[in-house]
Protein backbone atom coordinates (compact mmCIF):
# COMPACT_ATOMS: atom_id res chain seq x y z
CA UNK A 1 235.92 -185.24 128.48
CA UNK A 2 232.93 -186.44 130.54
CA UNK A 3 231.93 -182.60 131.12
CA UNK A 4 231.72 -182.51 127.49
CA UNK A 5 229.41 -185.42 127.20
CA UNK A 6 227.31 -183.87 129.63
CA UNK A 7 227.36 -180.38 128.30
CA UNK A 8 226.27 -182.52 124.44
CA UNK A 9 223.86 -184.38 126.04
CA UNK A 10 221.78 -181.51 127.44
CA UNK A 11 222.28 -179.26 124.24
CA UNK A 12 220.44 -182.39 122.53
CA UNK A 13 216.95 -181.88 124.66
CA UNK A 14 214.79 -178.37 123.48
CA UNK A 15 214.44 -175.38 125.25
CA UNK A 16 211.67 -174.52 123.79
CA UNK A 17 209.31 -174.95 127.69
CA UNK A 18 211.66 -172.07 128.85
CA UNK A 19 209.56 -169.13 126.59
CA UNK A 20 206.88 -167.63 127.63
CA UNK A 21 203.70 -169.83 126.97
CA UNK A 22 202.15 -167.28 125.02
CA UNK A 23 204.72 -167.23 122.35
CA UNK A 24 205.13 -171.23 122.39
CA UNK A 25 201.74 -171.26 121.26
CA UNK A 26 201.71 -169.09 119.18
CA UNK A 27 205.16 -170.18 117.42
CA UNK A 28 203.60 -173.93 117.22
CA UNK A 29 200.52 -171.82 115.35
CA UNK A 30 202.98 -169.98 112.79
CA UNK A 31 204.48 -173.57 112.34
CA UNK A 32 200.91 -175.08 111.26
CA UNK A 33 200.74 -172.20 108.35
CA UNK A 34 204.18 -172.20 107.49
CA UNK A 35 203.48 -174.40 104.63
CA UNK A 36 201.71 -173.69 100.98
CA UNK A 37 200.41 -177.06 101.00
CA UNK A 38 198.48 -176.43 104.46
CA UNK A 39 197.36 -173.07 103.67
CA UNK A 40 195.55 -174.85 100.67
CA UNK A 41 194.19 -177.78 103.04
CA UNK A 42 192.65 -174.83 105.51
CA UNK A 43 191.41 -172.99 102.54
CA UNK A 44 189.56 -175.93 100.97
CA UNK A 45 188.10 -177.32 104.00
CA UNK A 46 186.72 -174.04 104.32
CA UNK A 47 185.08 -173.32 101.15
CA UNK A 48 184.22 -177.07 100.90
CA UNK A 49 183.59 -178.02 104.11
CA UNK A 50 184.49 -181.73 105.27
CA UNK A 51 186.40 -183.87 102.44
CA UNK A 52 188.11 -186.99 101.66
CA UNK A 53 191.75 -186.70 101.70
CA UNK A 54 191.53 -188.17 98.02
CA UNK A 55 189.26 -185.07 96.74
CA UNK A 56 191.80 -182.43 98.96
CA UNK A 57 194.91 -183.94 97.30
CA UNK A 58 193.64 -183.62 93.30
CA UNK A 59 194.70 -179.90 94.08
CA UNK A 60 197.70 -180.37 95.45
CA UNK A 61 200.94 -180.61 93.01
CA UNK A 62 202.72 -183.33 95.85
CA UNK A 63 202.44 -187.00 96.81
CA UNK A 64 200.05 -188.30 99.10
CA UNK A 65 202.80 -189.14 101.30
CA UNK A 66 203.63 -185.32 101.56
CA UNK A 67 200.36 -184.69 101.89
CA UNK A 68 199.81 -186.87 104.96
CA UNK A 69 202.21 -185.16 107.15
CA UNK A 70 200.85 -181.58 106.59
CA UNK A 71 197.32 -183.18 107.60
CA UNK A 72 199.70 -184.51 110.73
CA UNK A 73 201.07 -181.29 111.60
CA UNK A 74 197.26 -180.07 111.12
CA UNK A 75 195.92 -182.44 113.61
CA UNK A 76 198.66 -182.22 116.12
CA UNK A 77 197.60 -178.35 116.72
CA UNK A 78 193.72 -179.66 116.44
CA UNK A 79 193.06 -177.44 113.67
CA UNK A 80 191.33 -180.00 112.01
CA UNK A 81 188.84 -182.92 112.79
CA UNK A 82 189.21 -186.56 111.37
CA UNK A 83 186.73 -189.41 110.47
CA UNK A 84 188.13 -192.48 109.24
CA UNK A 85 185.02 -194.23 107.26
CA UNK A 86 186.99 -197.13 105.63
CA UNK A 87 188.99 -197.21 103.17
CA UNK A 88 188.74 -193.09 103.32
CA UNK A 89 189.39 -190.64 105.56
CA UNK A 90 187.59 -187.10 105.81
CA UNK A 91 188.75 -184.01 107.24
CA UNK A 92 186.54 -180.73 108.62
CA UNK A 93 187.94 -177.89 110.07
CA UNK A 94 187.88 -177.42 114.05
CA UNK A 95 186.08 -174.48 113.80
CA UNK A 96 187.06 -172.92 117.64
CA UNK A 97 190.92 -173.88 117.29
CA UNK A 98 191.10 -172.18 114.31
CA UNK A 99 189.62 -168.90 115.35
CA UNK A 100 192.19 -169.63 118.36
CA UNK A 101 195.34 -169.99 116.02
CA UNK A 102 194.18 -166.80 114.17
CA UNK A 103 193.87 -164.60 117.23
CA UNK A 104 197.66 -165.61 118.07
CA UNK A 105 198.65 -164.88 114.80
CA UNK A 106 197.12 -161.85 114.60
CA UNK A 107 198.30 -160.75 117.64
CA UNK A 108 201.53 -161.37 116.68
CA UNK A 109 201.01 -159.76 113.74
CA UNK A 110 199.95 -156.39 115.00
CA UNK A 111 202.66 -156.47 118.43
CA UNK A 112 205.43 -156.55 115.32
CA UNK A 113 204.00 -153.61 113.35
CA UNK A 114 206.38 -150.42 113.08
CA UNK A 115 204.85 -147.11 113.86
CA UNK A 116 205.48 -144.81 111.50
């Protein structure tokens, strides 16, 4: 019994540190464009350059609430800046990251492609 409390107990902790660091990162990037939502945020921050979350989320078709943990999962890979100016707060892209997160992806990208 105790040996299966043990075994339970360490299937409960990640093993996600045992890959290679290379593809943690660059699974943690997939995860930060794995939504529609935070596609759109990207894309608008882009082509508007920085906004308040109130003028990102009029083109969004989900709560606020929603809303604030895509910018969440945005910020925790630094893919975006944050300024809160009271009572708003405004978002920018971090430019360098960015590129960063797209050169993993597209390196994933092309080490999956399928010679023909």
């Amino acid at each position: 019994m105790l040996c299966q409390i043990i075994q339970s107990f360490i299937m409960a902790f990640s093993k996600h540190h045992l890959y290679n660091p290379t593809d943690q990162l660059t699974g943690s990037y997939a995860n930060a464009f794995s939504h529609a939502a935070r596609i759109l945020i990207i894309k608008q921050l882009l082509i508007n350059g920085p906004s308040a979350v109130q003028v990102i989320a009029k083109d969004h078709p989900i709560h606020k609430e929603s809303l604030s943990g895509h910018f969440k999962t945005l910020r925790s890979m630094q893919l975006v800046h944050w300024n809160e100016k009271y009572p708003y707060t405004f978002y920018s892209i971090h430019d360098e990251n960015l590129k960063t997160a797209c050169r993993y992806i597209t390196d994933l990208i092309k080490s999956l492609q399928i010679e023909d």
